[in-house]
PDB file of N, CA and C in Angstrom:
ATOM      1  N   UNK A   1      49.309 101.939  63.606  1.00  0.00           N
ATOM      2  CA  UNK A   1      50.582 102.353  63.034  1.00  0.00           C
ATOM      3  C   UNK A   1      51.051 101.280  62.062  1.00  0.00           C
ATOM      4  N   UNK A   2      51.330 101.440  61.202  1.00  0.00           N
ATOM      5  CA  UNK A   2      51.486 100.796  59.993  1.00  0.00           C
ATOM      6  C   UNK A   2      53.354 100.767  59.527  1.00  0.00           C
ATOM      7  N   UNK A   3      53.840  99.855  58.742  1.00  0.00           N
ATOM      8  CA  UNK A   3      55.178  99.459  58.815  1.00  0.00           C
ATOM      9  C   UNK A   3      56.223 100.751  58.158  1.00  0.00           C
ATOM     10  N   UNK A   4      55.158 101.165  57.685  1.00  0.00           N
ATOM     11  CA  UNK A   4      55.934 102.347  57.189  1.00  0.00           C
ATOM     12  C   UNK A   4      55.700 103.716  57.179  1.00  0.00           C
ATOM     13  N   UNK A   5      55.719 103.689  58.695  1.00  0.00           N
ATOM     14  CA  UNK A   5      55.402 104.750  59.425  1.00  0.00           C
ATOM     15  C   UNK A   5      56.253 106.268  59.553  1.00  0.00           C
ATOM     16  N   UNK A   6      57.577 105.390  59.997  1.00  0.00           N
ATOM     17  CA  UNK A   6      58.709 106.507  59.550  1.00  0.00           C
ATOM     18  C   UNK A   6      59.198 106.995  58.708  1.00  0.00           C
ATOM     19  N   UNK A   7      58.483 106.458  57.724  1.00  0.00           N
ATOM     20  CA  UNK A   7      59.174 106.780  56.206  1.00  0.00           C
ATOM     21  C   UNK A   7      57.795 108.100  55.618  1.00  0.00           C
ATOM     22  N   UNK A   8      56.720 107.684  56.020  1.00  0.00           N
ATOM     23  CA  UNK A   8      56.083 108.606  55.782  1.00  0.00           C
ATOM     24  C   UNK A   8      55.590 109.908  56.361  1.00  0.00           C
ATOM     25  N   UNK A   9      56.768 111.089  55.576  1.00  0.00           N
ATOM     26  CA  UNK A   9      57.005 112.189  56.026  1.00  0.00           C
ATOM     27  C   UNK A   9      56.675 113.445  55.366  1.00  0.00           C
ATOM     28  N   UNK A  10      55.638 112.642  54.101  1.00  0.00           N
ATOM     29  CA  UNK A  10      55.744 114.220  53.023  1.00  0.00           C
ATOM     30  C   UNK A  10      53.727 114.092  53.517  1.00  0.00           C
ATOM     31  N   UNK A  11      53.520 115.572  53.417  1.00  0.00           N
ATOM     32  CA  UNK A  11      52.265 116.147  53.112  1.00  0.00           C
ATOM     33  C   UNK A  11      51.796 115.799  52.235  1.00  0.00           C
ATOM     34  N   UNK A  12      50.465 115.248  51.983  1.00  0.00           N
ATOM     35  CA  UNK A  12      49.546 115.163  50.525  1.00  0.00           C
ATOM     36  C   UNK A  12      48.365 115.840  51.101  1.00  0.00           C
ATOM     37  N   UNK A  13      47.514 116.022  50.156  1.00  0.00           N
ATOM     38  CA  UNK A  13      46.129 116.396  50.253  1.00  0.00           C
ATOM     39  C   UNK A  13      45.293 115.393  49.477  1.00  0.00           C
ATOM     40  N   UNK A  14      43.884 114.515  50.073  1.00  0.00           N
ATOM     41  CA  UNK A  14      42.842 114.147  49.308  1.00  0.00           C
ATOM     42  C   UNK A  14      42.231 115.081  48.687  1.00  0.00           C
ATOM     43  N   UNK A  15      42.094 115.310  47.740  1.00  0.00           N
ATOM     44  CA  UNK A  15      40.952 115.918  46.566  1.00  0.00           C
ATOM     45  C   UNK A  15      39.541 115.497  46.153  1.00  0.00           C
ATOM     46  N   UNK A  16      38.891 116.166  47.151  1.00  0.00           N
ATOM     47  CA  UNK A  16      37.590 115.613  46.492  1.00  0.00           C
ATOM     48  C   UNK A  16      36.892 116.988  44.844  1.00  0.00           C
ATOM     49  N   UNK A  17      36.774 116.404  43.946  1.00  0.00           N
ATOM     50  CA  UNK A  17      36.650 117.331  42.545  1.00  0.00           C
ATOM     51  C   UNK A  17      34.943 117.142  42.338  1.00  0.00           C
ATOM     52  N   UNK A  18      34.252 118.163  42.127  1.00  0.00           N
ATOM     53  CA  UNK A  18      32.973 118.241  41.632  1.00  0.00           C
ATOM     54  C   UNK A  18      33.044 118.711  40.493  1.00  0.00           C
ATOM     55  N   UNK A  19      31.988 118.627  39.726  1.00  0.00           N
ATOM     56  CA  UNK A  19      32.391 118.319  37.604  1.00  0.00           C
ATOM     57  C   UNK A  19      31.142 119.819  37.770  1.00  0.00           C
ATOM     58  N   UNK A  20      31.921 120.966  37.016  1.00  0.00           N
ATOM     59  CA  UNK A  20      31.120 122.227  36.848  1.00  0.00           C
ATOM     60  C   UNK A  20      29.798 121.956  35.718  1.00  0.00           C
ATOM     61  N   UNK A  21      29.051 122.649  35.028  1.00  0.00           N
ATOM     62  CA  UNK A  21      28.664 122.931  34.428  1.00  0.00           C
ATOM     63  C   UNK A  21      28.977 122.431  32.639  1.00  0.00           C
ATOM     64  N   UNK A  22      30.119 122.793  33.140  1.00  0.00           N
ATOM     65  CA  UNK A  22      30.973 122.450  31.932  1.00  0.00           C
ATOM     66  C   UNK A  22      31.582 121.379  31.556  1.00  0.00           C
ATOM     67  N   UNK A  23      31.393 120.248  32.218  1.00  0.00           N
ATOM     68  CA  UNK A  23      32.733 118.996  32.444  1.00  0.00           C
ATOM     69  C   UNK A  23      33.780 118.959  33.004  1.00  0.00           C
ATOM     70  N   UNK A  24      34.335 120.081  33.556  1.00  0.00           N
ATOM     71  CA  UNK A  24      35.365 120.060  33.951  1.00  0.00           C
ATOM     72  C   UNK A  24      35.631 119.894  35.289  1.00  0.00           C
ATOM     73  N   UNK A  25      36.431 119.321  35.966  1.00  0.00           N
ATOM     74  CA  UNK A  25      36.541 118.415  37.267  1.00  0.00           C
ATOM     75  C   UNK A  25      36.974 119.972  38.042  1.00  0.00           C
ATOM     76  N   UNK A  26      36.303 119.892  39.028  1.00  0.00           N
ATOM     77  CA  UNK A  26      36.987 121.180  40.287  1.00  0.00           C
ATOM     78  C   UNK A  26      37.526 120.764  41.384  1.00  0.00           C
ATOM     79  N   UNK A  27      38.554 121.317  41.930  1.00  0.00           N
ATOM     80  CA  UNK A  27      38.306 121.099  43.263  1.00  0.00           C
ATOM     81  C   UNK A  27      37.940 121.498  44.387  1.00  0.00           C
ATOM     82  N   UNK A  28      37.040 121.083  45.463  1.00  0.00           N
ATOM     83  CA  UNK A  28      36.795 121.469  46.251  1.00  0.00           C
ATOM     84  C   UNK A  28      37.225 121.117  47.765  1.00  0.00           C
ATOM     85  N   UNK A  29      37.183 120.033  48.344  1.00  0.00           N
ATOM     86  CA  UNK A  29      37.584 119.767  49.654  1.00  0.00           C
ATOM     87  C   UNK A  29      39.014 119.210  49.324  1.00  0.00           C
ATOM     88  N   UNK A  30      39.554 119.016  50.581  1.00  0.00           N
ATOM     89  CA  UNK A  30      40.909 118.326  50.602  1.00  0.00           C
ATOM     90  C   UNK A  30      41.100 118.266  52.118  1.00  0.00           C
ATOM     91  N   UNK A  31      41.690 117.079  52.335  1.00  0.00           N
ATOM     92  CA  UNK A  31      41.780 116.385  53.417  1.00  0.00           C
ATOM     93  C   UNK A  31      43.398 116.477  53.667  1.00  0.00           C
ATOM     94  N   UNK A  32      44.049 116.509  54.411  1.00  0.00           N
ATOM     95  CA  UNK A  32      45.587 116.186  54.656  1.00  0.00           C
ATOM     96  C   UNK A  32      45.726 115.093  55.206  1.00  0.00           C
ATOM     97  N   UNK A  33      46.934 114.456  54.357  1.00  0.00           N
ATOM     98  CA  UNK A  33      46.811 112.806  55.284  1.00  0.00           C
ATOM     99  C   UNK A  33      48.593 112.917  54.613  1.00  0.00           C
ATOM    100  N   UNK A  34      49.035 111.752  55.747  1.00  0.00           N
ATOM    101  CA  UNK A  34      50.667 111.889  55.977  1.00  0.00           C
ATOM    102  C   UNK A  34      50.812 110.950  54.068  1.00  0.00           C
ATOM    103  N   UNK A  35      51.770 111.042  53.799  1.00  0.00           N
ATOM    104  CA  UNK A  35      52.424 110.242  52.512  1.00  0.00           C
ATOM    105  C   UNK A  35      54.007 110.237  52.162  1.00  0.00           C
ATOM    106  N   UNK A  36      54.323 109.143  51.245  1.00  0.00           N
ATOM    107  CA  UNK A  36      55.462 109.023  50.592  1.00  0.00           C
ATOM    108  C   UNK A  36      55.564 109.066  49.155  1.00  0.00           C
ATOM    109  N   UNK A  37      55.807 109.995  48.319  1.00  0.00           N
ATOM    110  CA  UNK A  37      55.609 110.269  46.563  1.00  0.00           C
ATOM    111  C   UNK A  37      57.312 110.195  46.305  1.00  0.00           C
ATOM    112  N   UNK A  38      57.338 109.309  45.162  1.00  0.00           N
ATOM    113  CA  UNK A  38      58.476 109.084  44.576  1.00  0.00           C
ATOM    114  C   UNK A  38      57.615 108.935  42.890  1.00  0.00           C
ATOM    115  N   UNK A  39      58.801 110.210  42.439  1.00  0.00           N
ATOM    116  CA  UNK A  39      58.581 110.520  40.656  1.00  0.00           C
ATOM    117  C   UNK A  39      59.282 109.043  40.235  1.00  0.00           C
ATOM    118  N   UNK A  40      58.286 108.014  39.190  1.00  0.00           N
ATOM    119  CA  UNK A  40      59.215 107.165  38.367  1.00  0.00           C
ATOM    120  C   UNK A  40      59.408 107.690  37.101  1.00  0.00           C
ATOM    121  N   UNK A  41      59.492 108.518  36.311  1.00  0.00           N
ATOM    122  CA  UNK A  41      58.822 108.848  35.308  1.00  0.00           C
ATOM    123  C   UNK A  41      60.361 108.413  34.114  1.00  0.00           C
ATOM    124  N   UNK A  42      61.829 108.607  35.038  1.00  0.00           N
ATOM    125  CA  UNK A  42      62.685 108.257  34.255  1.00  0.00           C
ATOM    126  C   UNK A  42      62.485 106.509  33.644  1.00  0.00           C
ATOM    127  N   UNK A  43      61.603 105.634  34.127  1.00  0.00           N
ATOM    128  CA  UNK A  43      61.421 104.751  33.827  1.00  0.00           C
ATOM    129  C   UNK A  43      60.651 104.271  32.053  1.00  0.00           C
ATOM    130  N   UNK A  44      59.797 105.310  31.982  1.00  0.00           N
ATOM    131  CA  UNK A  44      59.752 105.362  30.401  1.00  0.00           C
ATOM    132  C   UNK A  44      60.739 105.419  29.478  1.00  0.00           C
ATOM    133  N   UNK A  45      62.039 105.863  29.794  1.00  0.00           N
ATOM    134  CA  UNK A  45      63.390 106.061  29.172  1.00  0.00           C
ATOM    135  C   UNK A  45      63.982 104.494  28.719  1.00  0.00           C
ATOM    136  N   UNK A  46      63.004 103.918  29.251  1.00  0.00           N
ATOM    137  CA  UNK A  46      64.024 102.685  29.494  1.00  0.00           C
ATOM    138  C   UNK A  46      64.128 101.724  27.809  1.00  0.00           C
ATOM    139  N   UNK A  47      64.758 101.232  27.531  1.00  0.00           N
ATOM    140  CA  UNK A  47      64.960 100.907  25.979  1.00  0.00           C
ATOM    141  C   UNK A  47      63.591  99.249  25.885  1.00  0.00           C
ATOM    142  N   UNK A  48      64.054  99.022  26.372  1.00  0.00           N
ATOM    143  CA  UNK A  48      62.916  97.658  27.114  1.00  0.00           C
ATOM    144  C   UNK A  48      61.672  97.810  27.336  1.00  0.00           C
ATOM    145  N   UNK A  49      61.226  99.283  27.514  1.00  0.00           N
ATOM    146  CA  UNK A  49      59.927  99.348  28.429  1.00  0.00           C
ATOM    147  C   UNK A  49      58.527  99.759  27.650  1.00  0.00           C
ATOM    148  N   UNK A  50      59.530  99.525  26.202  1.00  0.00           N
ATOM    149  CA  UNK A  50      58.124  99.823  24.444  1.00  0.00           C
ATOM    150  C   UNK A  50      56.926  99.232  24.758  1.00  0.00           C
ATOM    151  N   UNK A  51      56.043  99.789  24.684  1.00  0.00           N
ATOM    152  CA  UNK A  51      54.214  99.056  24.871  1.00  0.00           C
ATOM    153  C   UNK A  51      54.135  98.959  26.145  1.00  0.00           C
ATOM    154  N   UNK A  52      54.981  99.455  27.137  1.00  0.00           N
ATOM    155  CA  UNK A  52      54.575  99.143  28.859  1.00  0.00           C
ATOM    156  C   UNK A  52      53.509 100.289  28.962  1.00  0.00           C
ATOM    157  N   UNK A  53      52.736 100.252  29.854  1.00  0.00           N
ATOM    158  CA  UNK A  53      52.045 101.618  30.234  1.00  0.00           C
ATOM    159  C   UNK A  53      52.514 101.664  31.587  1.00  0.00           C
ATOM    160  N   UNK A  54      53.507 102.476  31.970  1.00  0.00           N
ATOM    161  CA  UNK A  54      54.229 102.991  32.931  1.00  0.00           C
ATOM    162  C   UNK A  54      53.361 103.840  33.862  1.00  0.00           C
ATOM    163  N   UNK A  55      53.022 103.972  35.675  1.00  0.00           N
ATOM    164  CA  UNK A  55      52.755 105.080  36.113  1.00  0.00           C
ATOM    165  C   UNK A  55      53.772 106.007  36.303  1.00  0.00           C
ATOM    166  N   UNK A  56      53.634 107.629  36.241  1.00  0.00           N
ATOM    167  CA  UNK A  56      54.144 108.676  36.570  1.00  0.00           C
ATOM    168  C   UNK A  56      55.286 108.620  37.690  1.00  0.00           C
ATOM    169  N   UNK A  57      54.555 107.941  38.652  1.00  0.00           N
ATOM    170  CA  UNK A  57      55.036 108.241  40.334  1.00  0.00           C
ATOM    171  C   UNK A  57      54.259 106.931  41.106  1.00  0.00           C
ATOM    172  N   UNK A  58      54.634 106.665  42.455  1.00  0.00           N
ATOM    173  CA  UNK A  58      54.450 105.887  43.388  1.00  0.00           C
ATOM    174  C   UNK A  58      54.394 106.689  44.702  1.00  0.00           C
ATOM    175  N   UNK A  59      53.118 106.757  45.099  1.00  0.00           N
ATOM    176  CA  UNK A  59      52.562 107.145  46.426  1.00  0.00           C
ATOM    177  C   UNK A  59      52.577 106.034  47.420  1.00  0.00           C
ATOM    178  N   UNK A  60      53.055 106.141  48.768  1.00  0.00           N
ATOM    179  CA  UNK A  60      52.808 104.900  49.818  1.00  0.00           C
ATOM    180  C   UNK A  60      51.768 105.704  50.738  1.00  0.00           C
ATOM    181  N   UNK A  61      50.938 105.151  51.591  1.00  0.00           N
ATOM    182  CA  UNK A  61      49.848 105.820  52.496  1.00  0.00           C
ATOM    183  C   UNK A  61      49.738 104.698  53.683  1.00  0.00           C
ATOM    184  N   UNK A  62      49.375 105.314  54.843  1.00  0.00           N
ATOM    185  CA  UNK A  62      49.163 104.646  55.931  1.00  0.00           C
ATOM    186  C   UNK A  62      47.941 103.425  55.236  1.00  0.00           C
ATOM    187  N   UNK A  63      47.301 102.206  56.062  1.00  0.00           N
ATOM    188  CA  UNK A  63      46.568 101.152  55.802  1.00  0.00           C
ATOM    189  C   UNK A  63      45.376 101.934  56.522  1.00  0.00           C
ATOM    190  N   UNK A  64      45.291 102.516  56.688  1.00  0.00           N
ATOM    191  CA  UNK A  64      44.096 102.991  57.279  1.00  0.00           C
ATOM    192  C   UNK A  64      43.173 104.513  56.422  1.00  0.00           C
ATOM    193  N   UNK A  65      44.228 105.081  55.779  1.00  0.00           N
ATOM    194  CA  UNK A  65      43.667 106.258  54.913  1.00  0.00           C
ATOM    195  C   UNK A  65      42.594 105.679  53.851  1.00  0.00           C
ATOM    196  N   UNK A  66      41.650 106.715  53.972  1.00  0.00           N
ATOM    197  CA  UNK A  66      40.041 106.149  53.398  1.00  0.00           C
ATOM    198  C   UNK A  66      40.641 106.412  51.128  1.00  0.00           C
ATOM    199  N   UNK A  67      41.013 105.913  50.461  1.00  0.00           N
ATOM    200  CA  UNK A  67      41.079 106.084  49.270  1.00  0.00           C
ATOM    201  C   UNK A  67      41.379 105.093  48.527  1.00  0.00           C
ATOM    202  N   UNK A  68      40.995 104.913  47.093  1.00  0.00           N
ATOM    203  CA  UNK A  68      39.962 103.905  45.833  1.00  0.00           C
ATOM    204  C   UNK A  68      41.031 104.343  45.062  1.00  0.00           C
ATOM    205  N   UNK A  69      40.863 103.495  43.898  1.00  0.00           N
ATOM    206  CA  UNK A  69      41.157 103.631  42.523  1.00  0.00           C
ATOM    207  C   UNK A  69      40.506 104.775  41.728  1.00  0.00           C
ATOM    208  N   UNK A  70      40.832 105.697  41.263  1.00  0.00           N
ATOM    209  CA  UNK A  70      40.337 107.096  40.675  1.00  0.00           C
ATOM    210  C   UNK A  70      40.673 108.708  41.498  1.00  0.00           C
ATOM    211  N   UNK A  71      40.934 107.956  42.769  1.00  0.00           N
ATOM    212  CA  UNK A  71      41.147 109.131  43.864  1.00  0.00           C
ATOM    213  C   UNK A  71      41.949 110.040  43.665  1.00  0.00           C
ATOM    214  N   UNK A  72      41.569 111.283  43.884  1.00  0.00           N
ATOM    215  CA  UNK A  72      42.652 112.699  43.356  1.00  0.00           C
ATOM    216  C   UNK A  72      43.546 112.963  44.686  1.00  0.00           C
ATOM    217  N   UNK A  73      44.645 112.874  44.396  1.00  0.00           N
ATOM    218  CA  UNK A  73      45.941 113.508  45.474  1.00  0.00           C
ATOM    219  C   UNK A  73      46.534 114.366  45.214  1.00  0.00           C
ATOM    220  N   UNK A  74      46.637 115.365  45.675  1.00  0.00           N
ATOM    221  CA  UNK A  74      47.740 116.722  45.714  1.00  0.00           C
ATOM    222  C   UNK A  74      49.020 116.284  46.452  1.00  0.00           C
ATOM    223  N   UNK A  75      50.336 116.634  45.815  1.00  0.00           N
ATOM    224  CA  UNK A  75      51.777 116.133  46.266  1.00  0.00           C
ATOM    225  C   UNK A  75      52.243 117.263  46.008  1.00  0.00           C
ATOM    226  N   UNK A  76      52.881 118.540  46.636  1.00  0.00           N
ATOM    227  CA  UNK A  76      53.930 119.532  45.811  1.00  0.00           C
ATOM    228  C   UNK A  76      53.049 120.086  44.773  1.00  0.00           C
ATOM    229  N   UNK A  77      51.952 120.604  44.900  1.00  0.00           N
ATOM    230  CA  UNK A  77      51.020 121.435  44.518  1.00  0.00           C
ATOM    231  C   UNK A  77      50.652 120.777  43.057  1.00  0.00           C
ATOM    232  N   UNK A  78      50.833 119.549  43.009  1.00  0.00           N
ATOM    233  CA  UNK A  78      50.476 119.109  41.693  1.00  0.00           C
ATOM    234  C   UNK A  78      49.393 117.706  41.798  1.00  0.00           C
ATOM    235  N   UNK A  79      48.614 117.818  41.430  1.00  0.00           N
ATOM    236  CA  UNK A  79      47.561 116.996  41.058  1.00  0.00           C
ATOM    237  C   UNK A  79      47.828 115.265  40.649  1.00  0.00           C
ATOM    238  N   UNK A  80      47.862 114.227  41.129  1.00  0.00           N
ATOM    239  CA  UNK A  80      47.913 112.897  40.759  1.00  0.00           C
ATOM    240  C   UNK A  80      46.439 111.942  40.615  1.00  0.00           C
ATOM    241  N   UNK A  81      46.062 111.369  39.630  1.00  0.00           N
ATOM    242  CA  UNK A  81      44.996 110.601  39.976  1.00  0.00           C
ATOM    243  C   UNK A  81      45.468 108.619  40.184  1.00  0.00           C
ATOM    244  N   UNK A  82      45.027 108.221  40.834  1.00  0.00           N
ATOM    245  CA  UNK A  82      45.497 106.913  41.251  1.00  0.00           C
ATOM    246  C   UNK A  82      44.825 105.775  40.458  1.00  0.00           C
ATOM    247  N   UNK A  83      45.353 105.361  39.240  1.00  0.00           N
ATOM    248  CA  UNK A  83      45.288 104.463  38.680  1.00  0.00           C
ATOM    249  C   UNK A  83      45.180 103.500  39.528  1.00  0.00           C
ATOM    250  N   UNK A  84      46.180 102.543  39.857  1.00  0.00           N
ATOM    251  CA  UNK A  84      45.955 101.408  40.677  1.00  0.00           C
ATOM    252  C   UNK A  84      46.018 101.556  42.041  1.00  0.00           C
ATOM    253  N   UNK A  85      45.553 100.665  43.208  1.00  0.00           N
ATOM    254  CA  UNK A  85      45.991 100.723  44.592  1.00  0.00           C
ATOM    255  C   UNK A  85      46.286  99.151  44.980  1.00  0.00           C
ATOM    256  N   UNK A  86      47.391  98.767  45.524  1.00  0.00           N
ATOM    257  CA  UNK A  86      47.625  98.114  46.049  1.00  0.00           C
ATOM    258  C   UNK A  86      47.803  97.953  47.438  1.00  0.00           C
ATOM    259  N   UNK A  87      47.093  97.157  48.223  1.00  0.00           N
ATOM    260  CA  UNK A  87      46.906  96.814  49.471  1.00  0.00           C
ATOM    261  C   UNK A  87      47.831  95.519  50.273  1.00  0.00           C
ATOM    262  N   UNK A  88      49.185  96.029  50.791  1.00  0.00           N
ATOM    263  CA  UNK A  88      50.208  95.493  50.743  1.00  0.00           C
ATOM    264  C   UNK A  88      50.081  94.697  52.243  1.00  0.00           C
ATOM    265  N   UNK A  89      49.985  93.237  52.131  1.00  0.00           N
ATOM    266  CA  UNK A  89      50.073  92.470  53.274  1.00  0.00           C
ATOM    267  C   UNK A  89      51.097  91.262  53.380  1.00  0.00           C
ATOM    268  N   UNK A  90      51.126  91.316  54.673  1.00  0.00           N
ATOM    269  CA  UNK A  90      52.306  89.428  54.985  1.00  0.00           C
ATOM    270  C   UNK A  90      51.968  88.673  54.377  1.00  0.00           C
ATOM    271  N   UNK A  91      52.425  87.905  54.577  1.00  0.00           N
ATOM    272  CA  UNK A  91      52.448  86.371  53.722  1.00  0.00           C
ATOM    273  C   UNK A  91      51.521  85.396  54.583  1.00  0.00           C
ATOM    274  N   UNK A  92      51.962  85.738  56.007  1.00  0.00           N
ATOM    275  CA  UNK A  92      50.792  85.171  57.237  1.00  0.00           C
ATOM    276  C   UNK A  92      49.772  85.947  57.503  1.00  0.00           C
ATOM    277  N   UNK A  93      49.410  86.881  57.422  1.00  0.00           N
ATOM    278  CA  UNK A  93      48.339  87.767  57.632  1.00  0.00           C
ATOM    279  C   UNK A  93      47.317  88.207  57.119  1.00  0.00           C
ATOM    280  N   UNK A  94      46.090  88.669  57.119  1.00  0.00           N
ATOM    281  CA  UNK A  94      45.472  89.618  56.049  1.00  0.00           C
ATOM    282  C   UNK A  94      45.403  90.582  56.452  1.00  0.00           C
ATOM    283  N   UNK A  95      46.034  91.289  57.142  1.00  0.00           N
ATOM    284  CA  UNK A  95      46.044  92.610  57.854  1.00  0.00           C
ATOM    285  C   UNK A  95      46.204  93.396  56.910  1.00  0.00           C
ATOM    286  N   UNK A  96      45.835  94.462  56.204  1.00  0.00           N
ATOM    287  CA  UNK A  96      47.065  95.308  55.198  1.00  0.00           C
ATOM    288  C   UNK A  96      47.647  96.148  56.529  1.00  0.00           C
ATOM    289  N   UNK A  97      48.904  96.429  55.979  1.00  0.00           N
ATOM    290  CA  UNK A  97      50.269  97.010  56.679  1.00  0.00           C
ATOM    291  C   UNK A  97      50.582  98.247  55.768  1.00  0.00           C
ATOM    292  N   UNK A  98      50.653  98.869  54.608  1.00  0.00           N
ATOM    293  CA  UNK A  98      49.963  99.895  53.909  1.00  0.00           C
ATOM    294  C   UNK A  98      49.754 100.050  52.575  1.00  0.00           C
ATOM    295  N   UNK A  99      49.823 100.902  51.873  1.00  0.00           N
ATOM    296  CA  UNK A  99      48.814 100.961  50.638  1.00  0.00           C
ATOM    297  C   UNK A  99      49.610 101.905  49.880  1.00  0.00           C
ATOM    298  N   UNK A 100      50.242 100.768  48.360  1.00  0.00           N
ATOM    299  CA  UNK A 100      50.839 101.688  47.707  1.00  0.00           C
ATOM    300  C   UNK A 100      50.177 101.678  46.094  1.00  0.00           C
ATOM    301  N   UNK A 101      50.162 102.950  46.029  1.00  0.00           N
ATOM    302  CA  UNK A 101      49.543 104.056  44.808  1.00  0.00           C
ATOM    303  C   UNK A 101      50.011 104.396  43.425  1.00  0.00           C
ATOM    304  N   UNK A 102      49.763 103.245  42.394  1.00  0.00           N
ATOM    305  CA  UNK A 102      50.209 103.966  40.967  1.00  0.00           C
ATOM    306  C   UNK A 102      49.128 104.960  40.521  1.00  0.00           C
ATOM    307  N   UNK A 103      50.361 106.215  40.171  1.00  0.00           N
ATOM    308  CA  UNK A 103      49.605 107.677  40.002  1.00  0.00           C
ATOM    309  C   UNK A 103      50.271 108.060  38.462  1.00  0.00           C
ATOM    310  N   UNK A 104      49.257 108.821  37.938  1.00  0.00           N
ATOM    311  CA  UNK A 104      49.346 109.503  36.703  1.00  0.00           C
ATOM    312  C   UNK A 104      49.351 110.995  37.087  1.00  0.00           C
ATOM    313  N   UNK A 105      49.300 112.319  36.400  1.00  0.00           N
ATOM    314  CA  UNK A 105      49.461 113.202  36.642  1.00  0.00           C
ATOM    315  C   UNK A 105      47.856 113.485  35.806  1.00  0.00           C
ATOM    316  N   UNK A 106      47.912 114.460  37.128  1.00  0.00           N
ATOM    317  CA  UNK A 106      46.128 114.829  36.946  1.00  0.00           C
ATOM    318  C   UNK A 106      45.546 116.194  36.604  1.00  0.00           C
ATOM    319  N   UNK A 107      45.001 116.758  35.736  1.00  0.00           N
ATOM    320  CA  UNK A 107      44.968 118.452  35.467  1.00  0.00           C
ATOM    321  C   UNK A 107      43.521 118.556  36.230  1.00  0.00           C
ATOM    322  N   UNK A 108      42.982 119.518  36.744  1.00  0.00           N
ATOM    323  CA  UNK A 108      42.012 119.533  37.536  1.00  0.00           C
ATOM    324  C   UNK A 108      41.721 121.232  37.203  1.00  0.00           C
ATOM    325  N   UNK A 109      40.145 122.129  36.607  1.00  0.00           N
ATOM    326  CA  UNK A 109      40.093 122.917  36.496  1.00  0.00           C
ATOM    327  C   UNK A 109      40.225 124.184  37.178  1.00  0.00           C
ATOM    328  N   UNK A 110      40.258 125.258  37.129  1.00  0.00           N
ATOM    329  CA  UNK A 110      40.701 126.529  37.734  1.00  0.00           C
ATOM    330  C   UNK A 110      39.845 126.768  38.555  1.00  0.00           C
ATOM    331  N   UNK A 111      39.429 126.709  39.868  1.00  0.00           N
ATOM    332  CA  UNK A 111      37.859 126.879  40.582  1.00  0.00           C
ATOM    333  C   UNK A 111      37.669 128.763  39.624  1.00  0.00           C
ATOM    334  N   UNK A 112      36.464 129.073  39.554  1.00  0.00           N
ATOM    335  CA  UNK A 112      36.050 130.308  38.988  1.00  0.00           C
ATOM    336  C   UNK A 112      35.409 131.099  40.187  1.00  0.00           C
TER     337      UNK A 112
END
């Protein structure tokens, strides 16, 4: 159980995507694992924030959920791919305690 346990109360899905014929990413499996998604996106607004490359949103996940940098997440039926992951620990510890997610918004093709 990880520190931010109670806070994580929203549904996601892992996306695993296989690339058709065509290039285009599909999806096929999906895993359910507990999460926390918060939209930043008003943060591009910001007068200060010229040449930043801003993520979309911020995902938090238990320290134990199996997912990388590139990984596809479903939040509210919409597609995120995870730019960065950060693996959030004490100052005394190396334990990670959990794992938070800069996400972009991800288009993923129509299965046929």
């Amino acid at each position: 159980m990880g520190v931010l346990t109670h806070a994580l109360k929203q549904s996601g899905k892992l996306v695993e995507a296989v690339i058709n014929v065509y290039g285009d990413q599909i999806p096929s499996n999906e895993t359910s694992v507990m999460c926390r998604f918060r939209n930043i996106t008003e943060l591009d607004h910001l007068p200060n924030m010229e040449g930043v490359d801003a993520a979309d949103a911020i995902v938090w996940f238990e320290p134990d959920v199996d997912i990388e940098e590139g990984s596809i997440i479903k939040v509210d039926g919409e597609y995120w791919r995870i730019d960065r992951l950060i693996k959030a620990r004490r100052l005394s510890s190396s334990a990670i305690v959990f794992l938070k997610a800069l996400v972009r918004r991800h288009q993923l093709a129509e299965a046929s």
